[in-house]
C-alpha atoms as a PDB file:
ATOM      1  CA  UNK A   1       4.457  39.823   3.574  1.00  0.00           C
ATOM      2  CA  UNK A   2       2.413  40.386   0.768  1.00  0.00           C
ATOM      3  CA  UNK A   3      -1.351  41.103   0.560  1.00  0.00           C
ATOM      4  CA  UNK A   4      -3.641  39.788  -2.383  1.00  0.00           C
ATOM      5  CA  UNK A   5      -6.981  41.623  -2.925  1.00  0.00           C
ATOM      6  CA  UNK A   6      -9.589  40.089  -4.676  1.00  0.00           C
ATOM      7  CA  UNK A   7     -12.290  41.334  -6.749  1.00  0.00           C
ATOM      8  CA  UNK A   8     -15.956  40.269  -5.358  1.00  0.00           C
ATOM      9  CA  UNK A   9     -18.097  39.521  -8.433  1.00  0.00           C
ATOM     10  CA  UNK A  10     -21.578  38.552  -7.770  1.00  0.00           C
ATOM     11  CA  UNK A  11     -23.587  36.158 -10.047  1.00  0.00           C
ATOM     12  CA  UNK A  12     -26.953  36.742  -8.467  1.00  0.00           C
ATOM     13  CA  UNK A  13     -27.963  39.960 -10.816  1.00  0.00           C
ATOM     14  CA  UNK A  14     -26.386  39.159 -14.126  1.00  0.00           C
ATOM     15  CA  UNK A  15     -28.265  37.058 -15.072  1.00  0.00           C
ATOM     16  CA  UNK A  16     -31.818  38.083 -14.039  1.00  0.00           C
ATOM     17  CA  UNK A  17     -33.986  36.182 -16.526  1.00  0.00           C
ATOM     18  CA  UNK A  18     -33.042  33.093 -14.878  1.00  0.00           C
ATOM     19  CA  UNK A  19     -34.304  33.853 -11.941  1.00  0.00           C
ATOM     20  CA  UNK A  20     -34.282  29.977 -10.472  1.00  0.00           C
ATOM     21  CA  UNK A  21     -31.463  30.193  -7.741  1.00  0.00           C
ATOM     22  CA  UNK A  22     -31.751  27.069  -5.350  1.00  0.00           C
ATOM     23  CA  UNK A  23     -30.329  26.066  -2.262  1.00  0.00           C
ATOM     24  CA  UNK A  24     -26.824  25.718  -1.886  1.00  0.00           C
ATOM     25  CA  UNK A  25     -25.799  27.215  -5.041  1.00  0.00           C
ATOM     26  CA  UNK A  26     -22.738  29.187  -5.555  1.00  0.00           C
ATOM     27  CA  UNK A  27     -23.870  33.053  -6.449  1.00  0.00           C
ATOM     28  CA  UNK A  28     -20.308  34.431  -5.721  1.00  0.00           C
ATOM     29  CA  UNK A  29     -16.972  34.353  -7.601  1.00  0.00           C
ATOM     30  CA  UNK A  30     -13.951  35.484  -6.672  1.00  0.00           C
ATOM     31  CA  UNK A  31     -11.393  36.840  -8.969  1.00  0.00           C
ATOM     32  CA  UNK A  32      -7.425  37.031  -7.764  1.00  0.00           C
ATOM     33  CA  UNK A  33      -5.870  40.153  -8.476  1.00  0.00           C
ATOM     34  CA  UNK A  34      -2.503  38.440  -9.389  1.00  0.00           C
ATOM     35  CA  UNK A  35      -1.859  35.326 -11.457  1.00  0.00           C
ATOM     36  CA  UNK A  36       1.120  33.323 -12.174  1.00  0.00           C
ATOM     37  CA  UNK A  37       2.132  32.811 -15.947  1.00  0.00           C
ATOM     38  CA  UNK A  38       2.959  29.733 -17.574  1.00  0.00           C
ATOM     39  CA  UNK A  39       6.869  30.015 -16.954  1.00  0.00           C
ATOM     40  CA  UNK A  40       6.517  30.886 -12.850  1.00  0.00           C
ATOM     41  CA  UNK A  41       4.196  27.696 -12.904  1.00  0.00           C
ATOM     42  CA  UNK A  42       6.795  25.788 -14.629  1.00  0.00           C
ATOM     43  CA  UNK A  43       9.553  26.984 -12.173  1.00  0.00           C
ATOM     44  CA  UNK A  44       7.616  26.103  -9.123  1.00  0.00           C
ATOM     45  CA  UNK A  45       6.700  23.132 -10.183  1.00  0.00           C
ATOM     46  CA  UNK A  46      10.475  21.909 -11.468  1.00  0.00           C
ATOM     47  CA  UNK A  47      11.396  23.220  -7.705  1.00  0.00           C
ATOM     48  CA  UNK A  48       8.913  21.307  -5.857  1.00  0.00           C
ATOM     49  CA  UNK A  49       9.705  18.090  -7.843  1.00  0.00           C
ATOM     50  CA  UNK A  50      13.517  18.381  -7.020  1.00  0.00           C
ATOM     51  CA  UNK A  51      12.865  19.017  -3.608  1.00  0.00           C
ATOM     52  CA  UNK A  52      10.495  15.898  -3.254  1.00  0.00           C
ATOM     53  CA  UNK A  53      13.417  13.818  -5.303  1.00  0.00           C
ATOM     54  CA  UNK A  54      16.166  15.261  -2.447  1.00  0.00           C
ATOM     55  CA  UNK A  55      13.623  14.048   0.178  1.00  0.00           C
ATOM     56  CA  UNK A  56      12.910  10.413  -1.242  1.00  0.00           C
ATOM     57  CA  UNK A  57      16.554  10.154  -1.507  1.00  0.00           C
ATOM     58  CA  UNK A  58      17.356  11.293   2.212  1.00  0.00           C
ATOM     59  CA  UNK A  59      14.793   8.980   3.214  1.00  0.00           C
ATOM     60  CA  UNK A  60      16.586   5.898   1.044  1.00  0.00           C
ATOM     61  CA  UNK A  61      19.471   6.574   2.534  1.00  0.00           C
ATOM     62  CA  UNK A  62      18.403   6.816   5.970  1.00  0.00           C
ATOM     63  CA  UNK A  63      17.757   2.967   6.555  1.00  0.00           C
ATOM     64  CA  UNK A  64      21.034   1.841   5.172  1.00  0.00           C
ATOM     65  CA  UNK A  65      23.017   3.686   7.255  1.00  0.00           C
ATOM     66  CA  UNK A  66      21.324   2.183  10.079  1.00  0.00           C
ATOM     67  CA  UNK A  67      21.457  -1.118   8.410  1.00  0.00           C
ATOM     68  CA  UNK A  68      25.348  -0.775   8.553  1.00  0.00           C
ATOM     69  CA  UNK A  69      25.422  -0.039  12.123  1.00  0.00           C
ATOM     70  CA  UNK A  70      23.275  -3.020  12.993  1.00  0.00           C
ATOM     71  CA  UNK A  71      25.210  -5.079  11.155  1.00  0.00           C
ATOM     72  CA  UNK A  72      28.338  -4.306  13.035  1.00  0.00           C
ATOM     73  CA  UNK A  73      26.755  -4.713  16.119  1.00  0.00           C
ATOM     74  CA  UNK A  74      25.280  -8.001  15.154  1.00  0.00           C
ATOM     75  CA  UNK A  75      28.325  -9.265  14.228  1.00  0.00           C
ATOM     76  CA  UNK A  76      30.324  -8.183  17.255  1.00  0.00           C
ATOM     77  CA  UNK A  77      27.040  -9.857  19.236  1.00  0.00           C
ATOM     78  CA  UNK A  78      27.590 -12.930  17.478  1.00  0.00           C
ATOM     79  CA  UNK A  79      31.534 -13.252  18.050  1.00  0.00           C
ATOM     80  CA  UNK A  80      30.872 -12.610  21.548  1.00  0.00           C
ATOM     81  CA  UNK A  81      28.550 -15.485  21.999  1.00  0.00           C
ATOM     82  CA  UNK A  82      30.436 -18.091  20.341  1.00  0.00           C
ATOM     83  CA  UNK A  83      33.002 -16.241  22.279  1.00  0.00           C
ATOM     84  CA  UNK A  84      31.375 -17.178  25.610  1.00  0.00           C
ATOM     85  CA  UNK A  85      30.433 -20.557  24.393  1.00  0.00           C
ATOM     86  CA  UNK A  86      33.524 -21.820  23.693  1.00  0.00           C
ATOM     87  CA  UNK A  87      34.824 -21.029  26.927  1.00  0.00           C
ATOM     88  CA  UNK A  88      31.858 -22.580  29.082  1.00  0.00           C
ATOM     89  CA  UNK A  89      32.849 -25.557  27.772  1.00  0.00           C
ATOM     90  CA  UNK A  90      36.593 -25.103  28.216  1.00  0.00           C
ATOM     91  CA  UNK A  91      35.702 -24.701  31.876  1.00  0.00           C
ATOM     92  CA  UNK A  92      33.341 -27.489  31.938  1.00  0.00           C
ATOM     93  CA  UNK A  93      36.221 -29.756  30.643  1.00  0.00           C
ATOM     94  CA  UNK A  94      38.499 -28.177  33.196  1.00  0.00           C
ATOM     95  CA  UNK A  95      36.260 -28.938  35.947  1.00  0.00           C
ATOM     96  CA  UNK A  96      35.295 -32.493  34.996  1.00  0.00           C
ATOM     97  CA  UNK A  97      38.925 -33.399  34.812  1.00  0.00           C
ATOM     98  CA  UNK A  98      39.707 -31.721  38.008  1.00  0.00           C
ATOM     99  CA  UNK A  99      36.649 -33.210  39.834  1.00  0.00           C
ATOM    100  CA  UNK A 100      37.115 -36.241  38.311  1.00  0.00           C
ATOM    101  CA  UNK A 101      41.018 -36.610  39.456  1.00  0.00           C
ATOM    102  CA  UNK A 102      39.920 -36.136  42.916  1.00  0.00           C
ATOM    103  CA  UNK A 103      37.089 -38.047  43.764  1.00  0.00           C
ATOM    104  CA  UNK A 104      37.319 -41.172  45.918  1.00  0.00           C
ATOM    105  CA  UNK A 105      35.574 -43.551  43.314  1.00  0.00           C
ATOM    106  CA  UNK A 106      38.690 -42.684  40.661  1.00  0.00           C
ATOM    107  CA  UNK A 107      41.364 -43.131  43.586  1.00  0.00           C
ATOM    108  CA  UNK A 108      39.581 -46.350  44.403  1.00  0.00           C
ATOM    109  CA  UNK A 109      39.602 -47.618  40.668  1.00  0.00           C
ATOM    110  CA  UNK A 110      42.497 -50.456  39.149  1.00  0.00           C
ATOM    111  CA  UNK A 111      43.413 -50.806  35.577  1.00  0.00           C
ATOM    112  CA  UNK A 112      42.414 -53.798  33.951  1.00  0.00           C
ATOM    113  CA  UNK A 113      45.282 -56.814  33.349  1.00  0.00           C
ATOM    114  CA  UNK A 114      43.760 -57.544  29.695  1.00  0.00           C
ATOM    115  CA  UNK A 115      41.319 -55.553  26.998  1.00  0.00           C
ATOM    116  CA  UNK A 116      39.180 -57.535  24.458  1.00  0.00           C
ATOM    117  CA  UNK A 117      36.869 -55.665  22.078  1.00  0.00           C
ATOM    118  CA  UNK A 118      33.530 -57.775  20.731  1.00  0.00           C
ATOM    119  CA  UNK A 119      33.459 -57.683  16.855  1.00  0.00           C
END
């Protein structure tokens, strides 16, 4: 770990003519010991913008993967339903004809001698 001293400057006695200091004003500057040059800033900043282009793109990404697993699993949803509806009815045709085969009222029932349709 590195430490960075800075040098305390005071403003309040260089300039002593102008001796109108107000509230709240600034009368300290600090100086850092250290500075960065031109290239080092140019560096860090390259860096930082490639790292926040990796991260946008990670976070792209992200969603579609999840998109294709939802979409599998919607799909397999909706072949299981149509699945399951298909054979409710199969067993409500079953049924019917079963029922329908043993009741009393179809046992009781003739077949007609003649058919006429109306036009």
């Amino acid at each position: 770990m590195t430490s960075e001293r800075t040098q305390f400057t005071s403003t309040r006695y260089q300039n002593r003519s102008a001796s109108i200091w107000s509230r709240n004003q600034n009368l300290t500057a600090f100086a850092p010991a250290s500075k960065l040059g031109p290239v080092t800033t140019l560096i860090i900043a390259v860096a930082l913008v490639i790292i926040m282009a990796f991260m946008y793109a990670f976070q792209v990404m992200k969603p579609a993967a999840f998109s294709y697993e939802f979409n599998e699993i919607n799909q397999r949803r909706n072949e299981l339903t149509s699945e399951r509806d298909d054979l409710r009815v199969e067993n409500a045709r079953l049924q019917s004809l079963a029922r329908i085969k043993g009741s009393s009222v179809a046992a009781a029932m003739t077949e007609p001698a003649s058919v006429d349709y109306a036009n």
